[in-house]
N, C-alpha and C. Protein backbone atom coordinates (compact mmCIF):
# COMPACT_ATOMS: atom_id res chain seq x y z
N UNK A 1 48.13 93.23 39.97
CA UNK A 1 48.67 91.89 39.69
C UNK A 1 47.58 90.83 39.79
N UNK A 2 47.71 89.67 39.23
CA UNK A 2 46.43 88.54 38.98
C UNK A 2 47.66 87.44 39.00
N UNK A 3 46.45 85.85 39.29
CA UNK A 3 46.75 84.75 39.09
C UNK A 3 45.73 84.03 38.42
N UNK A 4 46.02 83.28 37.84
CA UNK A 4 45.34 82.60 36.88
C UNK A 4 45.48 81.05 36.60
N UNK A 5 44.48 80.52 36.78
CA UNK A 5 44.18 79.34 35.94
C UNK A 5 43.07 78.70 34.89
N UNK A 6 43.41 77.69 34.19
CA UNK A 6 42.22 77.50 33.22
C UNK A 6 43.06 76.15 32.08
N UNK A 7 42.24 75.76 31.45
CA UNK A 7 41.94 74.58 30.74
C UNK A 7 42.67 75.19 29.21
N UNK A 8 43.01 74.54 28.79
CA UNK A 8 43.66 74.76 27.09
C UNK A 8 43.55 73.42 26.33
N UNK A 9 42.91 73.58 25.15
CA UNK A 9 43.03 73.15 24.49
C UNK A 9 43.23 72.93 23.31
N UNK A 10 44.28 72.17 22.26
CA UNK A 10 44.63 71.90 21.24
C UNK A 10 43.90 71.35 20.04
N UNK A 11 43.45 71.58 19.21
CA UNK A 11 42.43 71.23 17.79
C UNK A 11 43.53 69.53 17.13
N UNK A 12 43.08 69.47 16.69
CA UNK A 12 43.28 68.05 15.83
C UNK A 12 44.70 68.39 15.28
N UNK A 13 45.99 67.88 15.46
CA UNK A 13 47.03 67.86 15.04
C UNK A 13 48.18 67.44 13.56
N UNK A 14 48.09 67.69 13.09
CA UNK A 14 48.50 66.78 11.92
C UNK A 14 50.31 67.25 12.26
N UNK A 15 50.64 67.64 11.90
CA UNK A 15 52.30 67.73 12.54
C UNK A 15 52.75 66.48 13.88
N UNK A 16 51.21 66.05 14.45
CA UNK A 16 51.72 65.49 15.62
C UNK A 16 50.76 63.74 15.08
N UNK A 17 50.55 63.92 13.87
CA UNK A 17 49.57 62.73 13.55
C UNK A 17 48.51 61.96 15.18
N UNK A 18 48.12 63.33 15.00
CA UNK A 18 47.21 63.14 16.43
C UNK A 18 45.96 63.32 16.56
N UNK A 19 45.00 63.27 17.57
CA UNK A 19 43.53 63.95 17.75
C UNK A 19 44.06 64.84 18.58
N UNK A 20 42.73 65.62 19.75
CA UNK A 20 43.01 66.86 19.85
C UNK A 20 43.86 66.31 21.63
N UNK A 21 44.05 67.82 21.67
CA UNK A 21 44.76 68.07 22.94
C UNK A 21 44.32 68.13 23.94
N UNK A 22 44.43 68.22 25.31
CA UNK A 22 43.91 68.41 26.38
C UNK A 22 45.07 68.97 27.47
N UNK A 23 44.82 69.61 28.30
CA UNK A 23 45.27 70.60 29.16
C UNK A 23 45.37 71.81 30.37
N UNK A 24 45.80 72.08 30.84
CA UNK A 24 45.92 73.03 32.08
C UNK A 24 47.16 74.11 31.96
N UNK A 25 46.80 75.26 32.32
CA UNK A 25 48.05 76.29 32.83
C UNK A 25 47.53 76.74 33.33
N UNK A 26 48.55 77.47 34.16
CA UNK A 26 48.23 78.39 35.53
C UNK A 26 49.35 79.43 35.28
N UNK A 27 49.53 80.67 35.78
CA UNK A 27 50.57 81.46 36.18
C UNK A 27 50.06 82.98 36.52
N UNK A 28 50.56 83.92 36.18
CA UNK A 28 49.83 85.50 36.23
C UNK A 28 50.54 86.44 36.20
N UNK A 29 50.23 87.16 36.05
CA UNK A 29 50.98 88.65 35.30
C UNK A 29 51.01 90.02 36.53
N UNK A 30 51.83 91.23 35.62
CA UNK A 30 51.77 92.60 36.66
C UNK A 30 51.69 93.15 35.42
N UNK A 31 50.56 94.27 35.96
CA UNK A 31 50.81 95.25 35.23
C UNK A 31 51.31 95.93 34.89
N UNK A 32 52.27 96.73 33.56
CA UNK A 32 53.14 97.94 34.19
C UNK A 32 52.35 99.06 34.26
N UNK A 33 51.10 99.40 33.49
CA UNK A 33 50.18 100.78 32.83
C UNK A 33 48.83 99.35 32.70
N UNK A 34 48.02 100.71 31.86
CA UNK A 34 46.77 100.02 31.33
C UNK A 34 47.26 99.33 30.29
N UNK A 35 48.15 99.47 29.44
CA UNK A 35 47.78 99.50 28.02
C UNK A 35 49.02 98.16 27.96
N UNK A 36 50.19 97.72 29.26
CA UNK A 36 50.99 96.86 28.98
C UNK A 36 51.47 96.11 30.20
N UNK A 37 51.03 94.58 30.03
CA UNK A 37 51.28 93.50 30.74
C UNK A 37 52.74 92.38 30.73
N UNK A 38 52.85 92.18 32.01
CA UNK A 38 54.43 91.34 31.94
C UNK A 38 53.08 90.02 31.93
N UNK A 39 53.74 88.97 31.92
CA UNK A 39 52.91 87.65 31.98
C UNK A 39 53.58 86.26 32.29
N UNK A 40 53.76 85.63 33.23
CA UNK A 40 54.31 84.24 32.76
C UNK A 40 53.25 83.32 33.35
N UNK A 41 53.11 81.73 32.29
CA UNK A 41 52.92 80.73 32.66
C UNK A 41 53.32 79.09 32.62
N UNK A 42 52.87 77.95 33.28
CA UNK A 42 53.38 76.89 33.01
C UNK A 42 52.20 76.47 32.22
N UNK A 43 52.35 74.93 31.96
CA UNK A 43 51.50 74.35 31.12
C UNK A 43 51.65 72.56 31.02
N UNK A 44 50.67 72.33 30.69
CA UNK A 44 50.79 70.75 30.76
C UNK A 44 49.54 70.23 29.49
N UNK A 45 50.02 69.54 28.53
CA UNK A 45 48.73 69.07 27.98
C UNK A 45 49.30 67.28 27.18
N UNK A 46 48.08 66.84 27.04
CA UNK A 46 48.69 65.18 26.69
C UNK A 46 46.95 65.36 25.01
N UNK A 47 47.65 64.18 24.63
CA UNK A 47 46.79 63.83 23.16
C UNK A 47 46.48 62.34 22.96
N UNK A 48 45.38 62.19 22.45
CA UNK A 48 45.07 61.04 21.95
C UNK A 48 45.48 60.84 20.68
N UNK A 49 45.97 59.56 20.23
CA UNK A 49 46.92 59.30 18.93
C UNK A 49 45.72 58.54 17.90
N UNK A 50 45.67 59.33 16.42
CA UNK A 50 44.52 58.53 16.05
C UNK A 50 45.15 57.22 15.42
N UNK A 51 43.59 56.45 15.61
CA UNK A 51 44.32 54.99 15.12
C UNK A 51 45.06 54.29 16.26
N UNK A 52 45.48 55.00 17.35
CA UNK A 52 46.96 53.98 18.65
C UNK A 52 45.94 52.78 19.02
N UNK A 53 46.88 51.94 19.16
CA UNK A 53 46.44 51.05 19.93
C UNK A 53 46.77 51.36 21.77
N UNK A 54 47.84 52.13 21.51
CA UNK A 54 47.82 53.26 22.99
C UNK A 54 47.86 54.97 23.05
N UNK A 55 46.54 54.79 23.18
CA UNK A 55 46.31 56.46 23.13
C UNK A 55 47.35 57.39 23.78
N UNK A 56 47.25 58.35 23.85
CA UNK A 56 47.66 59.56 24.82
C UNK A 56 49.15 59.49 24.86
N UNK A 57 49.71 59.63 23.39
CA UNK A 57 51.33 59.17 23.34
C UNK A 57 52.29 60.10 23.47
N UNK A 58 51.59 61.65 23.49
CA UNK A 58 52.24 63.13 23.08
C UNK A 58 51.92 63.58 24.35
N UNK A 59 53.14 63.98 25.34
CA UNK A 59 53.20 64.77 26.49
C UNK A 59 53.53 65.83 26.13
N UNK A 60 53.12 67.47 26.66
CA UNK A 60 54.20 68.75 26.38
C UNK A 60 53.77 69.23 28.48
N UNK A 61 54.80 69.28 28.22
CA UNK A 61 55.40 70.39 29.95
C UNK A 61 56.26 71.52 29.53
N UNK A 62 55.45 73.02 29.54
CA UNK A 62 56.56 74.04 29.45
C UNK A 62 56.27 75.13 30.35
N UNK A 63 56.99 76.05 30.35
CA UNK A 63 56.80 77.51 30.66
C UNK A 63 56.99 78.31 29.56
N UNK A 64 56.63 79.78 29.88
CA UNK A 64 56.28 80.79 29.03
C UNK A 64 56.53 81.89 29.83
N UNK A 65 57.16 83.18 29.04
CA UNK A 65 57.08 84.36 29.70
C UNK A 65 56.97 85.23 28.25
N UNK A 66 55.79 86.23 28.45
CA UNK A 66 55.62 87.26 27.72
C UNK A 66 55.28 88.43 28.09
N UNK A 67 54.42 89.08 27.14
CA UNK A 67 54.18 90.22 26.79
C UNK A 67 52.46 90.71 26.35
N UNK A 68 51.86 90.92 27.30
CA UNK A 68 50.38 91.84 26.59
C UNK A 68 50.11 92.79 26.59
N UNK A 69 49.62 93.30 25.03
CA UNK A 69 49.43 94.74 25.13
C UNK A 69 47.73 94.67 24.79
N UNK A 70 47.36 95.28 26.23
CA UNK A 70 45.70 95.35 26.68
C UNK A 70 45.11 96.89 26.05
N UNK A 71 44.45 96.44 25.57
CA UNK A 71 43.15 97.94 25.25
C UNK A 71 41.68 97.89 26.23
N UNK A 72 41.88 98.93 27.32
CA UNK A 72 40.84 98.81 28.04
C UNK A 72 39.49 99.42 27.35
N UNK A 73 38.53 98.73 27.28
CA UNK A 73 37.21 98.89 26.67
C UNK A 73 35.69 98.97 27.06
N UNK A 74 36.40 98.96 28.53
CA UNK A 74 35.24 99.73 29.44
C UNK A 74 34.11 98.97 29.83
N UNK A 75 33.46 98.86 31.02
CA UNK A 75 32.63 97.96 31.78
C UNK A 75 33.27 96.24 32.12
N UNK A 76 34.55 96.47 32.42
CA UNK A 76 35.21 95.15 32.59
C UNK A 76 35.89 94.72 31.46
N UNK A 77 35.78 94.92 30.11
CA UNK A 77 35.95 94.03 28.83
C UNK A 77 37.54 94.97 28.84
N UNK A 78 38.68 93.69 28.51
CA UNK A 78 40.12 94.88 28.04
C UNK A 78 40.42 93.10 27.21
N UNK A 79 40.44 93.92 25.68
CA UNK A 79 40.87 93.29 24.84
C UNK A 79 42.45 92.93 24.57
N UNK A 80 43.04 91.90 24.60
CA UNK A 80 44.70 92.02 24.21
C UNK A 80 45.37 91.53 23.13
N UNK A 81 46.63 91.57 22.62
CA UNK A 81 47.30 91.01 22.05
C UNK A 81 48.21 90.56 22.97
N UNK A 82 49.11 89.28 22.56
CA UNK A 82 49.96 88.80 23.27
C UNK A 82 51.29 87.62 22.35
N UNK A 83 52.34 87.80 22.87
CA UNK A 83 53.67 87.37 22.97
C UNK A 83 54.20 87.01 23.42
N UNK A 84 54.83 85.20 23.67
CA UNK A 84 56.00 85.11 24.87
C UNK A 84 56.59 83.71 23.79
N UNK A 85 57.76 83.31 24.78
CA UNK A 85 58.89 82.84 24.02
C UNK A 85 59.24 81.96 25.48
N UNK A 86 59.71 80.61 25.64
CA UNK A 86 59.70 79.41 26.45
C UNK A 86 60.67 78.37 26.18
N UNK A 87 60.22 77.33 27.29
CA UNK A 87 61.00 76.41 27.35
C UNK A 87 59.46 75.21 27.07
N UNK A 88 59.73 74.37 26.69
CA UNK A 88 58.89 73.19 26.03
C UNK A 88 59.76 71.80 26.03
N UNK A 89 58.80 71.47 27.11
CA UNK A 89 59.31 69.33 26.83
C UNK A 89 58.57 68.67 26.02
N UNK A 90 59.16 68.11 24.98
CA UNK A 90 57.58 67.30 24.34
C UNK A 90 58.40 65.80 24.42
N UNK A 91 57.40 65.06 24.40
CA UNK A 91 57.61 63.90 24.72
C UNK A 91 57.03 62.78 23.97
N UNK A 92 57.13 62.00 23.53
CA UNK A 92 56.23 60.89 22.58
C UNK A 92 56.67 59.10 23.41
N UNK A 93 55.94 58.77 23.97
CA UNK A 93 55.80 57.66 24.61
C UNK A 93 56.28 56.74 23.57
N UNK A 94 57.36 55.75 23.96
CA UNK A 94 58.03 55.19 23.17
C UNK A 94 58.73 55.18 22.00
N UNK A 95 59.03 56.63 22.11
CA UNK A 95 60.04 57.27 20.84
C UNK A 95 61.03 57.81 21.38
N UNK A 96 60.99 59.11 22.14
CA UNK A 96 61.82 59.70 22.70
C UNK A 96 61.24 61.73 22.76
N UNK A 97 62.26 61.92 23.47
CA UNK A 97 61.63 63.00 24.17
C UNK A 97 62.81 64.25 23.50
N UNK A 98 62.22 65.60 23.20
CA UNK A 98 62.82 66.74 23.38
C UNK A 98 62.63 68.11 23.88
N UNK A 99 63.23 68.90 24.17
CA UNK A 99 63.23 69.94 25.40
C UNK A 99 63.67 70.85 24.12
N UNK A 100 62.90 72.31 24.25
CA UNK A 100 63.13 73.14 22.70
C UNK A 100 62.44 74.70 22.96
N UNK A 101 63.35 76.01 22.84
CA UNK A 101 62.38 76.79 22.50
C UNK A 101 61.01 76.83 22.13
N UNK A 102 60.38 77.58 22.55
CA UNK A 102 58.75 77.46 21.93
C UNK A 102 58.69 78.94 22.01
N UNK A 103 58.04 79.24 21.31
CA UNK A 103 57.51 80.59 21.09
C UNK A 103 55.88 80.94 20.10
N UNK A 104 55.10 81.86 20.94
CA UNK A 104 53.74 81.97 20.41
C UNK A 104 53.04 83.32 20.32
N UNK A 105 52.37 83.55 19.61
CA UNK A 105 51.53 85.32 19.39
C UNK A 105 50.02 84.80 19.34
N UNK A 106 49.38 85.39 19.70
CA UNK A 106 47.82 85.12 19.67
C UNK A 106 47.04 86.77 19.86
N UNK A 107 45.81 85.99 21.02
CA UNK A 107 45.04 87.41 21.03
C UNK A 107 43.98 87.08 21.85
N UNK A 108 43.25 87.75 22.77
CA UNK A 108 42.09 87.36 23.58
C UNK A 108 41.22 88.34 24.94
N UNK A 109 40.84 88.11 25.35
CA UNK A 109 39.84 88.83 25.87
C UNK A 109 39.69 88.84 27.43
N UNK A 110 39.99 90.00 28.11
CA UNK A 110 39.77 89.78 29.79
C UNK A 110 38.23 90.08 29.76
N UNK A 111 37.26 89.48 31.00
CA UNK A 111 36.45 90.50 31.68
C UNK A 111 36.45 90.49 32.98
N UNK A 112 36.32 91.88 33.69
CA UNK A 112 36.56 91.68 35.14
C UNK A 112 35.42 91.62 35.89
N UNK A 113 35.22 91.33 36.73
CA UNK A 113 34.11 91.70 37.97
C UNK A 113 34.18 91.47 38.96
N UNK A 114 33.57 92.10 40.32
CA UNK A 114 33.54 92.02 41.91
C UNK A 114 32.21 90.99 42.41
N UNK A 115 32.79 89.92 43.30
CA UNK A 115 32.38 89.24 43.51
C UNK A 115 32.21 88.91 45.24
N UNK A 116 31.39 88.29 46.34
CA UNK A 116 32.48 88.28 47.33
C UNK A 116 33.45 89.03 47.89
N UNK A 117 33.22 90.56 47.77
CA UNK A 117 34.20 91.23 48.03
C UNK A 117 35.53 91.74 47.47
N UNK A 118 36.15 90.49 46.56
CA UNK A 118 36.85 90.70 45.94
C UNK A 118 37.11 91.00 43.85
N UNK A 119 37.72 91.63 43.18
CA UNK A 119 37.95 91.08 42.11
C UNK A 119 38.26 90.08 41.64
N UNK A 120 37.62 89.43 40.21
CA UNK A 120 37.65 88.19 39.51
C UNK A 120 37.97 88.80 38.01
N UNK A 121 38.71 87.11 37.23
CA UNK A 121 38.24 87.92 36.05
C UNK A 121 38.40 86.17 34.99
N UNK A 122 37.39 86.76 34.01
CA UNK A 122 37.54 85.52 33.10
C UNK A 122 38.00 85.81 31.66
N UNK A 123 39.00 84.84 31.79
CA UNK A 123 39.93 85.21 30.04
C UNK A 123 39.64 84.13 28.78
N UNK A 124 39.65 84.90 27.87
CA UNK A 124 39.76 83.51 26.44
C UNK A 124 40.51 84.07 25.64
N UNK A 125 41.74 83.27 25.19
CA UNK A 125 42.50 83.86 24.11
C UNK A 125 42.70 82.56 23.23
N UNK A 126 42.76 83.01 22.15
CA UNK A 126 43.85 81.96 21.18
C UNK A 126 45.05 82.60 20.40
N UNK A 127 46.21 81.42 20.66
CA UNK A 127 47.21 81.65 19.79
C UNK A 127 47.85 80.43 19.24
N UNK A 128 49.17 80.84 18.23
CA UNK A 128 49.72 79.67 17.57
C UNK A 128 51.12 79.76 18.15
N UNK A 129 51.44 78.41 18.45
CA UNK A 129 52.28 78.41 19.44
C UNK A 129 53.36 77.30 18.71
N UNK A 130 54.65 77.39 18.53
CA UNK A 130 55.58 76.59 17.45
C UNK A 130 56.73 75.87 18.55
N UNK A 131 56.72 74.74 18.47
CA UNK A 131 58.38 74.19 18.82
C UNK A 131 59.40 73.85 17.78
N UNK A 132 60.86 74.40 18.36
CA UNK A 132 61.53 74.50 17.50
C UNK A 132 62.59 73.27 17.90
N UNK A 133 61.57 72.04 17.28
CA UNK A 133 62.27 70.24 18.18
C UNK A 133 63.66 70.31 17.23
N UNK A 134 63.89 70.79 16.11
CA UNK A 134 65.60 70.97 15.57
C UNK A 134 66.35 71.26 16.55
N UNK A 135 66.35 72.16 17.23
CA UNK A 135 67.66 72.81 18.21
C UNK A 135 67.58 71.69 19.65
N UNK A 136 67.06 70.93 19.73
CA UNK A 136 67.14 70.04 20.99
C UNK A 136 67.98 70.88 21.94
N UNK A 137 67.33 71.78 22.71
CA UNK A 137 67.96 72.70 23.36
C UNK A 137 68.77 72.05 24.57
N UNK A 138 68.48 71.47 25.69
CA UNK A 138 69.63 70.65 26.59
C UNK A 138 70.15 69.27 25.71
N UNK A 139 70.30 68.75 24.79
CA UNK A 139 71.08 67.56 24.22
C UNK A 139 70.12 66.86 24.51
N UNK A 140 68.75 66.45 24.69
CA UNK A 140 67.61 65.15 24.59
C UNK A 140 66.94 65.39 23.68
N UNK A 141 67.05 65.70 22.55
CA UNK A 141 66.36 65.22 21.19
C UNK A 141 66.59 64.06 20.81
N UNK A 142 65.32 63.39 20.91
CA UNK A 142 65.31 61.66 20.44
C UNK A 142 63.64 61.48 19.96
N UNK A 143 63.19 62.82 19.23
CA UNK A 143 61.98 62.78 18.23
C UNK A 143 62.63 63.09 16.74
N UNK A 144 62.01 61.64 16.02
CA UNK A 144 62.22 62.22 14.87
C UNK A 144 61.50 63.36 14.25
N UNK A 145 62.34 64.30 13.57
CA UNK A 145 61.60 65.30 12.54
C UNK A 145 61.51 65.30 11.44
N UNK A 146 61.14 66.21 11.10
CA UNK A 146 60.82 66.64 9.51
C UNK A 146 61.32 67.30 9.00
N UNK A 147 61.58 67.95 7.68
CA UNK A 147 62.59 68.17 7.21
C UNK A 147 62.71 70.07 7.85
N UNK A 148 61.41 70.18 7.97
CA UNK A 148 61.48 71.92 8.49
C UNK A 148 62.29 71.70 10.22
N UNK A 149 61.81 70.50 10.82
CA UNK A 149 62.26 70.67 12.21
C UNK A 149 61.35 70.98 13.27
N UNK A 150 59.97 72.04 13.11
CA UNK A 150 59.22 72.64 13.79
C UNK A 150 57.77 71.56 14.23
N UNK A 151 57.35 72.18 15.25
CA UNK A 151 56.42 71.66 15.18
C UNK A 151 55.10 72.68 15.54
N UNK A 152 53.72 73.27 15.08
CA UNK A 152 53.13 74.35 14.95
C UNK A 152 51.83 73.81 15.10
N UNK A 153 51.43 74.24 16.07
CA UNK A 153 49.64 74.24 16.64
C UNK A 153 48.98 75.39 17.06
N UNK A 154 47.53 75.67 17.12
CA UNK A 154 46.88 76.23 18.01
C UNK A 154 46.69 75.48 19.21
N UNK A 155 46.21 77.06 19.61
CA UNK A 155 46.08 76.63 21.25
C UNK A 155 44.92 77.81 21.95
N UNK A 156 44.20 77.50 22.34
CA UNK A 156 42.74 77.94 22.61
C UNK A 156 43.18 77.65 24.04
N UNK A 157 42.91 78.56 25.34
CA UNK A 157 42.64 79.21 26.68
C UNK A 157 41.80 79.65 26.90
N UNK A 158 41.27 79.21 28.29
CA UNK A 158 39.70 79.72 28.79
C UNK A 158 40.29 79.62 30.07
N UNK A 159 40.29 80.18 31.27
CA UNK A 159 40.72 80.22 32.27
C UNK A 159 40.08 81.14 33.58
N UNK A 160 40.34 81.38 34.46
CA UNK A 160 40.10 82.20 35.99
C UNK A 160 40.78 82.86 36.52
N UNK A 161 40.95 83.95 36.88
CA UNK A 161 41.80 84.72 37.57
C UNK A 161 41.28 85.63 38.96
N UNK A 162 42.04 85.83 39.92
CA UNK A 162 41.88 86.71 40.58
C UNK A 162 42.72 87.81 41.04
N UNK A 163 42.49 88.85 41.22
CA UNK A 163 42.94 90.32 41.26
C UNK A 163 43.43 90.32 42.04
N UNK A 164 45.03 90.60 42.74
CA UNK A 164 45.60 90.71 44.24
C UNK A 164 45.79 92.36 44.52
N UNK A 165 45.75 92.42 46.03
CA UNK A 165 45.60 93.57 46.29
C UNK A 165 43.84 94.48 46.73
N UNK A 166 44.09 95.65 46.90
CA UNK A 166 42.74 96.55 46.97
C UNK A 166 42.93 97.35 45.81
N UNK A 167 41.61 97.76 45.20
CA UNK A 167 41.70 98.68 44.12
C UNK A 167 42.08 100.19 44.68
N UNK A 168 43.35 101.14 44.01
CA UNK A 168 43.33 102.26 45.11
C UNK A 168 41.85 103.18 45.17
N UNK A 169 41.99 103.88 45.87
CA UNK A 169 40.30 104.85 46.06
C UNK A 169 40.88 106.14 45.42
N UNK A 170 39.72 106.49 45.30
CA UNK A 170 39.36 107.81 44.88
C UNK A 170 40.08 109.02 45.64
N UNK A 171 40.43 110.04 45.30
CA UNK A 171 40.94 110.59 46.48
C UNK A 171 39.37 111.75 46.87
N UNK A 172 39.61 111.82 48.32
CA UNK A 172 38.47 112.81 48.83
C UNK A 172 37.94 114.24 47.91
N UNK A 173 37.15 114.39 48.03
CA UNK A 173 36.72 115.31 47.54
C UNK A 173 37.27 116.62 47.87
N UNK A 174 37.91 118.08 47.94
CA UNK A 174 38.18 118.85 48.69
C UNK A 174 37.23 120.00 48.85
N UNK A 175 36.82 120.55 50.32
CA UNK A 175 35.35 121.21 50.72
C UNK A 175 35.59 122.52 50.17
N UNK A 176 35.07 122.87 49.69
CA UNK A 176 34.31 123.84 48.99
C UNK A 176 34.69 125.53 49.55
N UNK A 177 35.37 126.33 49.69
CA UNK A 177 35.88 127.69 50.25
C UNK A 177 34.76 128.13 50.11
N UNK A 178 34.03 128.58 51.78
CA UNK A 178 33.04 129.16 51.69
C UNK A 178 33.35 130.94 51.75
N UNK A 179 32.68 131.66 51.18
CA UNK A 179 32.56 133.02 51.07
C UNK A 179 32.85 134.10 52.25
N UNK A 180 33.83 134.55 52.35
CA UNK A 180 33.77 135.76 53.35
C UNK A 180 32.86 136.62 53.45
N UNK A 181 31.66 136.36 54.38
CA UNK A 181 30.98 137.86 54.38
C UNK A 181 31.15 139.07 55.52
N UNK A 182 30.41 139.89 55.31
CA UNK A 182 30.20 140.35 56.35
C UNK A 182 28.78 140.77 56.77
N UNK A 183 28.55 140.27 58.20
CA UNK A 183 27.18 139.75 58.85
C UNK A 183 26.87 141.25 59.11
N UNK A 184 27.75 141.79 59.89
CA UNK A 184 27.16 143.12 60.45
C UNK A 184 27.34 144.51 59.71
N UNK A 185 27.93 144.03 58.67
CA UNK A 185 27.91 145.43 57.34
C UNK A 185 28.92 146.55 57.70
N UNK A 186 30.05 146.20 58.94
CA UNK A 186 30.79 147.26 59.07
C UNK A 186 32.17 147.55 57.91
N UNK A 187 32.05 146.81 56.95
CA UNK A 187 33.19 146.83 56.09
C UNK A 187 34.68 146.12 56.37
N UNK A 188 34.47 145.14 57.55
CA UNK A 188 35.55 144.08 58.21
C UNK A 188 34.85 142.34 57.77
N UNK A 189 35.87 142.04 57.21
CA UNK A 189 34.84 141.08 57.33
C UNK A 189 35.12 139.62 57.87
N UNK A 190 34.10 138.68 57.53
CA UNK A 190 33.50 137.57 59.20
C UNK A 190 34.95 137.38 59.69
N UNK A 191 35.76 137.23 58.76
CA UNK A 191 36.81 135.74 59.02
C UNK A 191 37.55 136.71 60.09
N UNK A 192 37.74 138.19 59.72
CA UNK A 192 38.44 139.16 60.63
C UNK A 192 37.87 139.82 61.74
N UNK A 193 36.61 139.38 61.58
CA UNK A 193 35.85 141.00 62.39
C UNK A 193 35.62 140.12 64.10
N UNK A 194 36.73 140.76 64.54
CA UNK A 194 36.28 140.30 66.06
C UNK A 194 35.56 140.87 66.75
N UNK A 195 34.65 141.78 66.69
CA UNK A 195 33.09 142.29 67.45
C UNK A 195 32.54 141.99 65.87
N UNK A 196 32.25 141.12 65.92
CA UNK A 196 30.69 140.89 65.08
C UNK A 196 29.62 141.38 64.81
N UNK A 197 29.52 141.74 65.88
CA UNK A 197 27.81 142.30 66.30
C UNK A 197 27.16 143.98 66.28
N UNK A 198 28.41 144.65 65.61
CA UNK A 198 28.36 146.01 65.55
C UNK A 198 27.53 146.56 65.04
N UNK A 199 26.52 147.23 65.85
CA UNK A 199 25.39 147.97 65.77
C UNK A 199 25.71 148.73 64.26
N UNK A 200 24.86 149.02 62.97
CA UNK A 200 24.94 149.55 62.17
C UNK A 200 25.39 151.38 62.27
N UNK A 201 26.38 151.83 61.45
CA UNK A 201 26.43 153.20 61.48
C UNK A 201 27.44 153.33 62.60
N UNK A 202 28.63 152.56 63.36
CA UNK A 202 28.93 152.52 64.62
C UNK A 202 30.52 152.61 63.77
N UNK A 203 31.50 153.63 63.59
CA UNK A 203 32.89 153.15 63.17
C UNK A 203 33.97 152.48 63.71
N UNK A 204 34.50 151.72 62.97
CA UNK A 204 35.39 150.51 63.62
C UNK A 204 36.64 150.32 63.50
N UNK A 205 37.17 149.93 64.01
CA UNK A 205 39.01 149.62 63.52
C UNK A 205 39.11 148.84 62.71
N UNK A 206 40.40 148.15 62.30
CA UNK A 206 40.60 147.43 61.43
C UNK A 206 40.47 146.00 61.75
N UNK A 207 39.98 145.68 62.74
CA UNK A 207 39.52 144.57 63.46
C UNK A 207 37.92 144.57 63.75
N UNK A 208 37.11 145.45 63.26
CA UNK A 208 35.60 145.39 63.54
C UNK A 208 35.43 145.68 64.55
N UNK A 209 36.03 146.15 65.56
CA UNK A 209 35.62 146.78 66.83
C UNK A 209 35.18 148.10 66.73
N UNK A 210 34.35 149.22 67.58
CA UNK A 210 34.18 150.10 67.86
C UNK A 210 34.77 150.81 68.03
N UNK A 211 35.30 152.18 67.79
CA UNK A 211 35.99 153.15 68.08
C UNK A 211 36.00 153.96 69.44
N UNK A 212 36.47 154.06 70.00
CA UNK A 212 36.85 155.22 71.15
C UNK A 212 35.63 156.35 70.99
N UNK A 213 34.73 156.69 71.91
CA UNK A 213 34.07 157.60 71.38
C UNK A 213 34.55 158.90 71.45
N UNK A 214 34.76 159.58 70.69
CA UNK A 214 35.32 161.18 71.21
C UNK A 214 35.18 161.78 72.20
C-alpha cells in the first residue's frame, strides 16, 4: 500500500475560456497483485481567466476512486494504465457553482526506490478527465452550459509517494542433506553406526558394534 502526493496541472482551457490550471492531490492506493491497483484521490485546482479583470475565477474540489492496471518493468520502473469515476465541484466566481460526476482514463509511470531506510516512489501520469455539469448531481447547478453539457480537459500529475509497511523477505535458504557415509567401512552407516571406530575386518551387528567373539 502507498500514499501519495503531488502537483497537477491543467493546459490552457478553452471549454473553460481560461489559461492554465494549477493544483494539488493527494490520496493512495492497495495493491491487489502486481499487475492490479485499487486507487483513490482528492484534488483541488483554481485557473487564471484570460483577459479577467479578476483572475482565478474557476475552482474544482473533487474525489476520485479507480482502477490501475500496472506492468512491472523491472529496476523500479512499473508502467500503468488507469480509470476512476468521482464526485467534482466546479465553481466559477460570480456565476454559480455545480457538483457533477467526473470521470477520467489516462496513463503513467511509477519509479520506486529505497531511501533512508525506507521505500519511495515518484509518479507522472496524464489523463483526460470530463465533467458531466448537465446532470447537476445534488440540485446546485447554476453554470451555464453548452449545448453538449460536458466539460473536458487534460490533466498532467507529477507527485511523491511512500511505500507502507516492510517489504516481505526472502524465505531462508534450506541446508543442504549432507551424505551418509561410512567412516569406518563396516557396512553400517555414520548416521546409524553406534561404535564408529571399528577396527577394519571386525563383524558387526546391525548397529556397527562388534560381535560376540566365538
Amino acid at each position: 500500500p502507498y500514499l501519495g502526493i503531488g502537483y497537477q496541472h491543467v493546459p490552457e482551457d478553452e471549454d473553460r475560456d481560461s489559461g492554465f490550471g494549477n493544483g494539488l492531490y493527494g490520496g493512495g492506493g492497495v495493491p491487489l497483485n502486481q499487475w492490479f491497483v485499487l486507487e483513490g484521490n482528492m484534488y483541488y485546482d483554481r485557473w487564471s481567466r484570460d483577459g479577467a479583470s479578476d483572475p482565478n475565477r474557476w475552482r474544482d474540489y473533487g474525489a476520485d476512486a479507480g482502477a490501475l492496471i500496472t506492468i512491472p518493468a523491472g529496476n523500479g520502473w512499473i508502467p500503468f494504465f488507469s480509470v476512476d469515476a468521482g464526485v467534482g465541484k466546479t465553481r466559477l466566481r460570480g456565476v454559480g457553482s455545480s457538483t457533477d460526476l467526473t470521470y477520467a482514463a489516462g496513463a503513467g509511470i511509477f519509479y520506486l526506490f529505497e531511501s533512508f531506510g525506507r521505500d519511495w516512489g515518484l509518479r507522472f501520469d496524464a489523463r483526460y478527465r470530463m465533467f458531466e455539469l448537465g446532470d447537476s448531481l445534488f440540485g446546485d447547478g447554476s453554470i451555464p452550459t453548452g449545448s453538449d453539457d460536458k466539460l473536458g480537459e487534460a490533466v498532467v500529475r507529477f507527485g511523491m509517494l511512500t511505500l507502507l509497511g516492510s517489504r516481505p523477505e526472502a524465505p531462508a535458504p534450506k541446508p543442504e542433506a549432507k551424505a551418509d557415509g561410512d567412516a569406518d567401512g563396516d557396512g553400517v552407516p555414520d548416521s546409524k553406526d553406534q561404535c564408529p571406530d571399528t577396527p577394519k575386518g571386525v563383524k558387526v551387528d546391525e548397529k556397527g558394534c562388534p560381535l560376540p567373539a566365538d
